[in-house]
Protein backbone atom coordinates (compact mmCIF):
# COMPACT_ATOMS: atom_id res chain seq x y z
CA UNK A 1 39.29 131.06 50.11
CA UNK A 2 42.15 133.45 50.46
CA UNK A 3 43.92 133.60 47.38
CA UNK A 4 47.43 133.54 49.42
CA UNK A 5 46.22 130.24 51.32
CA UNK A 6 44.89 128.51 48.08
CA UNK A 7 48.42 129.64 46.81
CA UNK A 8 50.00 128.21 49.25
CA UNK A 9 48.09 124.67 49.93
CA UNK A 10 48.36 124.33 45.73
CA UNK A 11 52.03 125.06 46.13
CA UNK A 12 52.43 121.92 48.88
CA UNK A 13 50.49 119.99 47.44
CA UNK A 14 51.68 120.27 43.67
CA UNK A 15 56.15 119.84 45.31
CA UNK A 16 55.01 116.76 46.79
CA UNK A 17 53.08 115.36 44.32
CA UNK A 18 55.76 116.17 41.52
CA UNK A 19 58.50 115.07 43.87
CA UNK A 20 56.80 111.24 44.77
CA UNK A 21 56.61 110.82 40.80
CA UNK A 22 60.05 111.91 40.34
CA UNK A 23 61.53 109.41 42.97
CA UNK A 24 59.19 107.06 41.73
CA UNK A 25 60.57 107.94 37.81
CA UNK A 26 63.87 106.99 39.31
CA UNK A 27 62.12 102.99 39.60
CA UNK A 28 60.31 103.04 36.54
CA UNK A 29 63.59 104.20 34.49
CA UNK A 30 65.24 101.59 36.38
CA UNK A 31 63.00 98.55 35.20
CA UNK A 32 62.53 100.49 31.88
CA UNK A 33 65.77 100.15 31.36
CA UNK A 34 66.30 96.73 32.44
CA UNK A 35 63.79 95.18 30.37
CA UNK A 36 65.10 96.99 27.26
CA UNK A 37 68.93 95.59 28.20
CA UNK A 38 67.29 92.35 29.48
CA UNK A 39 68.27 93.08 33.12
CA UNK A 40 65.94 92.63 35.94
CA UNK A 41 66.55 96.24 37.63
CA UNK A 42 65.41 97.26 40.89
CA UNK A 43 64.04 93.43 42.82
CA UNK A 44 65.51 93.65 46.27
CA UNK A 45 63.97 96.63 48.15
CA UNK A 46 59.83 95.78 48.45
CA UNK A 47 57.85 94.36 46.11
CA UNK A 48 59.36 94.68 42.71
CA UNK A 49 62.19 96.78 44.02
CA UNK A 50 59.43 99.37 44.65
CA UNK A 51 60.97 100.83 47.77
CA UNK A 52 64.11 101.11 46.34
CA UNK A 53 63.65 105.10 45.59
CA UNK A 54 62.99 105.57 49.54
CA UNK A 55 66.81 103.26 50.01
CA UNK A 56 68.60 105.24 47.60
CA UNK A 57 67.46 108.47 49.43
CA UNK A 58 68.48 106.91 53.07
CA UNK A 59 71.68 106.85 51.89
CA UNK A 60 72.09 109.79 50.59
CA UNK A 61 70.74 111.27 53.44
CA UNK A 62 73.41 109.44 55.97
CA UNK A 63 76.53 110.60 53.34
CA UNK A 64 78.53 113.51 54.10
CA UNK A 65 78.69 116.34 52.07
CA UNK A 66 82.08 117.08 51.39
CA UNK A 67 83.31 120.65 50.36
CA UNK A 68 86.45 120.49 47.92
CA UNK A 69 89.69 122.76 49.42
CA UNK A 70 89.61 126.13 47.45
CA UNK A 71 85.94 125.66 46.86
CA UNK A 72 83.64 128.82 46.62
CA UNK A 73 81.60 127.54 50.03
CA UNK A 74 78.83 129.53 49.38
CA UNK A 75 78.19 128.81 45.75
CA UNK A 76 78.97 125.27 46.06
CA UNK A 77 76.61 124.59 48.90
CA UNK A 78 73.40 126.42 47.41
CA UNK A 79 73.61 125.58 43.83
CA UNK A 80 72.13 122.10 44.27
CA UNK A 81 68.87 123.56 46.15
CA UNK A 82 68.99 126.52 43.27
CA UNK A 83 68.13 123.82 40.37
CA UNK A 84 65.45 121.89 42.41
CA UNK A 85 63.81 125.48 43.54
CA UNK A 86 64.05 126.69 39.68
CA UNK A 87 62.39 123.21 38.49
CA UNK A 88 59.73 123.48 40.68
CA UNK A 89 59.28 126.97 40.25
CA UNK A 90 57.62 126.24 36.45
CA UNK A 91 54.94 124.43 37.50
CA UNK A 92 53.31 127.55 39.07
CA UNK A 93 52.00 128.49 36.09
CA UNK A 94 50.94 125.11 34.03
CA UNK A 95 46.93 123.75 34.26
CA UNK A 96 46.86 120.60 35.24
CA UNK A 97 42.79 121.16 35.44
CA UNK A 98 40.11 124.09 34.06
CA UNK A 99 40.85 124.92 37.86
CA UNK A 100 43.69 123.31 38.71
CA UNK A 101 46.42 125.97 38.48
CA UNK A 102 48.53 127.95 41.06
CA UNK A 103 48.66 131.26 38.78
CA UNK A 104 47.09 132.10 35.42
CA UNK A 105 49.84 134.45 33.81
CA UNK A 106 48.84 136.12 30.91
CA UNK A 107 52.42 135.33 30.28
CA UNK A 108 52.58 132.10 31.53
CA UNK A 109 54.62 130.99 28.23
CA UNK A 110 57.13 133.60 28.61
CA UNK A 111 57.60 132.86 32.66
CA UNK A 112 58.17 129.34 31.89
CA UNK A 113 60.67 130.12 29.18
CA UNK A 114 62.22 132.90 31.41
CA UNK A 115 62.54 130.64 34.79
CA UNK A 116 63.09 127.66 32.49
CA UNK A 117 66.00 129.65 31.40
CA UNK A 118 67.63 130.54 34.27
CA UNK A 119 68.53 126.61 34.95
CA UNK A 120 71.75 127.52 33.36
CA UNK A 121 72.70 129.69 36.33
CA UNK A 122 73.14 126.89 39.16
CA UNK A 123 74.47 124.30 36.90
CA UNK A 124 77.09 126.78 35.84
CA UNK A 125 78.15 127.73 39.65
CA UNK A 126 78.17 124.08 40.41
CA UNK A 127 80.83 123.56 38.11
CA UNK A 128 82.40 126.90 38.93
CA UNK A 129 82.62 126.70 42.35
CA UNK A 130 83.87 122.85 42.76
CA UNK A 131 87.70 124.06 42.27
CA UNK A 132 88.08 121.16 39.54
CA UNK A 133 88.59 121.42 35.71
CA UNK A 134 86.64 118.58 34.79
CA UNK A 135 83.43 120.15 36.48
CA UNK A 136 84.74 123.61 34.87
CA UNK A 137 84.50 121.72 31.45
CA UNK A 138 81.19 120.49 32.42
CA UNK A 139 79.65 123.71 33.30
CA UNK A 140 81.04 125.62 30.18
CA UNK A 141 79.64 122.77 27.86
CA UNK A 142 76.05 123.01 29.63
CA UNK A 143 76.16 126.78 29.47
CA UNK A 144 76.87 126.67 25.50
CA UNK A 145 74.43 123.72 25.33
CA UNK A 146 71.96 125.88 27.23
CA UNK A 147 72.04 128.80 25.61
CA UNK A 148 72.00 127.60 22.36
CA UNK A 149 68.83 125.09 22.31
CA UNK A 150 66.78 128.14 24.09
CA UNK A 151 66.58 129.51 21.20
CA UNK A 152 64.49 126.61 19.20
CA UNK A 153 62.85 126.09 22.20
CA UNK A 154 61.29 129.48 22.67
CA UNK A 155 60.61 129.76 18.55
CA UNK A 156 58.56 126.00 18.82
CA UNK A 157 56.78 127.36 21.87
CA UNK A 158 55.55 130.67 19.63
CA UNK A 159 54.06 128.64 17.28
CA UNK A 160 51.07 127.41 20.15
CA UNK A 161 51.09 131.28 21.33
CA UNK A 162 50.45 132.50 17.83
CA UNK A 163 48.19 129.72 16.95
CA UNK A 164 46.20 130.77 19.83
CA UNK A 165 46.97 133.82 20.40
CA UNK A 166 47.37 133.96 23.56
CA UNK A 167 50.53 133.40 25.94
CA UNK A 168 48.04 132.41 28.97
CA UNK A 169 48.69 128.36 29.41
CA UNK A 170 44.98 128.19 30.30
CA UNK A 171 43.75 129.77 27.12
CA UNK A 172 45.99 127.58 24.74
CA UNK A 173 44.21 124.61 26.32
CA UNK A 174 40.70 126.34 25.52
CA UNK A 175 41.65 127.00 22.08
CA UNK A 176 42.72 123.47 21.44
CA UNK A 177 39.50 122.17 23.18
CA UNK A 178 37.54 123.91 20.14
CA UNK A 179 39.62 123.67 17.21
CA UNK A 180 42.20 120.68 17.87
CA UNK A 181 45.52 119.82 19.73
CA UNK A 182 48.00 121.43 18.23
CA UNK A 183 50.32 118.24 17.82
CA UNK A 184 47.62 117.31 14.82
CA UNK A 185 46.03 120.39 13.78
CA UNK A 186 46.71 122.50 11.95
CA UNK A 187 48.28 120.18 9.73
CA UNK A 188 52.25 120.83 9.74
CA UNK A 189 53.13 123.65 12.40
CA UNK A 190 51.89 122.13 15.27
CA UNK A 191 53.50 118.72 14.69
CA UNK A 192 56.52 119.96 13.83
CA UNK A 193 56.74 122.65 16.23
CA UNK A 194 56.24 119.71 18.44
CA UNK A 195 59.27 117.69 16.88
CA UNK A 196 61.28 120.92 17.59
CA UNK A 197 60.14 120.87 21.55
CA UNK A 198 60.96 118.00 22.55
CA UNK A 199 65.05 117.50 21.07
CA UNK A 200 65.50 121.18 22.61
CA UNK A 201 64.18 120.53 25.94
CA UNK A 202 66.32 117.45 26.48
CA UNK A 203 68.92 119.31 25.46
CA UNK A 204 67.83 122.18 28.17
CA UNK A 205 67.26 119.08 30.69
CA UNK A 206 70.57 117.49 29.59
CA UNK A 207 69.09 114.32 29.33
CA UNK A 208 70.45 111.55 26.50
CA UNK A 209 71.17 111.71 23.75
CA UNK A 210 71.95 115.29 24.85
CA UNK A 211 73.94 115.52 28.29
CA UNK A 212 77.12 116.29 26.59
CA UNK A 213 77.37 118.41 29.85
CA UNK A 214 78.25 114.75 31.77
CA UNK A 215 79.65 112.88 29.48
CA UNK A 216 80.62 110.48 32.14
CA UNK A 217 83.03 108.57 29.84
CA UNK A 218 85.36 111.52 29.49
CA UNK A 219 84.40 114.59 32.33
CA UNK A 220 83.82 111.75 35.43
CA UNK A 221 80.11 113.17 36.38
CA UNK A 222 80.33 116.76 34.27
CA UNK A 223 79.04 119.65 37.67
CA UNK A 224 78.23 116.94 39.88
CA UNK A 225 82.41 115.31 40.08
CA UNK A 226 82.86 117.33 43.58
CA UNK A 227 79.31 116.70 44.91
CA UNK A 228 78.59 113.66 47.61
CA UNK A 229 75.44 112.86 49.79
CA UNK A 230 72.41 115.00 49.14
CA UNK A 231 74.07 117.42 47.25
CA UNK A 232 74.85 114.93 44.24
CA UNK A 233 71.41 113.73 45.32
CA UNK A 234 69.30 117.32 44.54
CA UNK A 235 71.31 117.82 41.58
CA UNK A 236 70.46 114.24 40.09
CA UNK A 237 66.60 115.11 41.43
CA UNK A 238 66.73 118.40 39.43
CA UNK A 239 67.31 116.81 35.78
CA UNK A 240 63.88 114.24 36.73
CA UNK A 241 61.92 117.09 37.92
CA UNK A 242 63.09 119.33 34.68
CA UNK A 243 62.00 116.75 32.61
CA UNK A 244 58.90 116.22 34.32
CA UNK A 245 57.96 119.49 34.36
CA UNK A 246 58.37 119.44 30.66
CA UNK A 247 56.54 116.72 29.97
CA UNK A 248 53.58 118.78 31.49
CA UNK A 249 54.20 121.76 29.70
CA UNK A 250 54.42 119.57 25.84
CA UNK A 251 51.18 117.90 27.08
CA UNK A 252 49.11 121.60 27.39
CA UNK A 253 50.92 123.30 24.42
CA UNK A 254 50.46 120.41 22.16
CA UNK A 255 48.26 118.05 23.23
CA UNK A 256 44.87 119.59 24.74
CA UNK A 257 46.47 119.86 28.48
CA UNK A 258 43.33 118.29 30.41
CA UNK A 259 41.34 118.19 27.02
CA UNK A 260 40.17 114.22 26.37
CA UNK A 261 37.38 112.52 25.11
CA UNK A 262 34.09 111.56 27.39
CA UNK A 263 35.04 113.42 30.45
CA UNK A 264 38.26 116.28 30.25
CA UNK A 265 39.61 116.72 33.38
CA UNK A 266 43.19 116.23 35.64
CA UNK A 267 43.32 112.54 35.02
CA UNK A 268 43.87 113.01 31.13
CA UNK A 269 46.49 115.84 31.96
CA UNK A 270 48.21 113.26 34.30
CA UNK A 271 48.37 110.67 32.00
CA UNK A 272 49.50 113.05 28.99
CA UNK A 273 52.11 113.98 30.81
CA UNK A 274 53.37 110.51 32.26
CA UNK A 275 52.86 109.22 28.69
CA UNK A 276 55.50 111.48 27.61
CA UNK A 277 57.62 111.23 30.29
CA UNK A 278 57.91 106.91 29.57
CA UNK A 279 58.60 108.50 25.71
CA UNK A 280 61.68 110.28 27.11
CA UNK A 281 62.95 107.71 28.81
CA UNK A 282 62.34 105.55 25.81
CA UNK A 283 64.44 108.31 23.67
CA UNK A 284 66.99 108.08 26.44
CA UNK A 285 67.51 103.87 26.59
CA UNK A 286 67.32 104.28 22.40
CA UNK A 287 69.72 106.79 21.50
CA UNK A 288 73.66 107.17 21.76
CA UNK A 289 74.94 110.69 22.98
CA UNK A 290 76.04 113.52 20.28
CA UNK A 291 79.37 114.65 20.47
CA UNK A 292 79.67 118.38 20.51
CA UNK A 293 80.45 119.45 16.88
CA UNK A 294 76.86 117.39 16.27
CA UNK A 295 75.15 118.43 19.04
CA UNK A 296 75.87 122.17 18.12
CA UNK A 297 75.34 121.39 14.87
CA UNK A 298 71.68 119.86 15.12
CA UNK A 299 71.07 123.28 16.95
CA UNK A 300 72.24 126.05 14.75
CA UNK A 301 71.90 124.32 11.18
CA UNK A 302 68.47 122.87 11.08
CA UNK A 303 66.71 123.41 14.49
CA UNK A 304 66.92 127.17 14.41
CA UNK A 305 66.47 127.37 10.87
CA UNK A 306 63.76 125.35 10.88
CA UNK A 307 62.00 126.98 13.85
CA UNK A 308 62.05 130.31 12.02
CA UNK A 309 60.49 128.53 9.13
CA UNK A 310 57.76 127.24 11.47
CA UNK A 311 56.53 130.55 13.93
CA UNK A 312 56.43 131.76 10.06
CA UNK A 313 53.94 129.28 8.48
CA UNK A 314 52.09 129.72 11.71
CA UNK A 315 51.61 133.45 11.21
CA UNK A 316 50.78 132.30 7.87
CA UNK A 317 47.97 130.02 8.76
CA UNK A 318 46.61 132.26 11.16
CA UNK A 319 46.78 135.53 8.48
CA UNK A 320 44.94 133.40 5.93
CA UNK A 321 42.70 131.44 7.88
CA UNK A 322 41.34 133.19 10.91
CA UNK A 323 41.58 136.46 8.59
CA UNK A 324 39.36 134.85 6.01
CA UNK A 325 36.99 133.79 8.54
């Protein structure tokens, strides 16, 4: 098959598969939720409240989107699609199969930390270009937030790449396939590198207990005050799909990607990465949110430190034991 075709029908196929689970995620949450508060969530809309993802979008769909007076148009109105495109945009390179993948980077760590990265960018012109302070105050938390919790989260994502050695997705899975996941072997990096991961991408997907960047209580809705209809809608779909996407990328750096016992293939990769996705939303329903002297705090005085510490012991472990060998 033509590599641009197979490109393209993998690109279709993966947007609409990743955006069904994330309206979909929007349900579960719900009822996740619910039963931890002892509420009965989503009940009216299908069985179990099962349609009410496809309601919620309807009316979205049928609300205006307003523009705020002395609004940078142009910035306002594209930002939305901007984090949606960006979110999607990671998956191109993460194996969800031996086969399954849209492009095999030899880089495929440092294009998902680069686009990954970039995220920033339209949350920051949301809040710019709304004309109001409290999104302003939004965007400049979420672009301190964001740039400081890169940082662990690239040195936790070394630690698989060195490990390995390799920055190819595919060939971190391979690796783990013959020696171990990474989340249990070797015996301390992994794990912890692991640990490190997952705090620093919520706080890159500004989910609880780190969306200081809403903080509904005190900034209304954080970058999202101004927004109504679809655009609200896209920016509420991005933080699902980042976090989804994530959950992916954890599942093939730490935990054997498609690797599983009697028969490795998509369906262990699948439910890997749903696995950790209910853990998020677990983390979320369990934690209070970090004010912003703790939240930078966590960040510079032991995640950082302690990421150094780990890439270290990894080079380390590989010097000592792959050398020997």
């Amino acid at each position: 098959m033509n590599p641009w075709l197979r490109g393209l029908i993998y690109a279709v196929v993966v947007i609409n598969v990743f955006l069904t689970i994330t309206a979909w995620s929007i349900w579960f949450e719900r009822k996740f939720s619910g039963r931890m508060q002892s509420r009965l969530g989503p009940t009216f809309y299908g069985p179990m409240g099962l349609l009410q993802p496809v309601v919620d979008g309807i009316k979205l769909i049928q609300k205006e989107f307003l523009i705020p007076i002395n609004a940078d148009r142009l910035l306002f109105v594209i930002a939305p699609p901007l984090t949606v495109v960006l979110a999607l945009g990671t998956a191109a390179v993460v194996p969800f199969g031996a086969d399954i993948i849209a492009a095999d980077l030899d880089i495929g760590v440092l294009y998902l930390l680069a686009l990954g990265s970039l995220t920033i960018i339209p949350v920051w012109m949301s809040g710019w270009s709304s004309n109001n302070k409290y999104a302003m105050l939004g965007a400049m938390r979420a672009v301190a937030q964001g740039v400081s919790y890169e940082i662990p989260l690239v040195l936790a994502s070394l630690v698989p790449v060195i490990l390995a050695g390799s920055m190819s997705l595919s060939d971190i899975v391979r690796f783990q396939i013959k020696h171990g996941w990474f989340a249990f072997w070797p015996p301390g990096p992994g794990f912890f590198a692991f640990l490190f991961f997952l705090p620093a991408s919520l706080a890159e997907a500004n989910r609880i207990p780190f969306d200081i960047p809403e903080a509904e209580s005190e900034l209304i809705a954080g970058v999202s005050t101004e927004y109504t209809g679809m655009g609200f809608g896209l920016l509420y779909l991005a933080e699902y799909l980042h976090t989804l996407v994530i959950s992916a990328v954890a599942s093939v750096l730490f935990f054997g990607g498609w690797d599983g016992p009697f028969a490795p293939g998509l369906h262990w990769m699948v439910l890997k990465t749903l696995g950790l996705f209910a853990g998020i939303f677990w983390v979320r329903w369990s934690l209070v949110r970090f004010r912003s002297d703790q939240l930078m705090s966590i960040c510079w005085r032991y995640l950082v430190p302690g990421g150094l510490i780990l890439v270290m012991s990894a080079g380390l472990w590989v010097h000592f034991h792959r050398g020997s060998g």
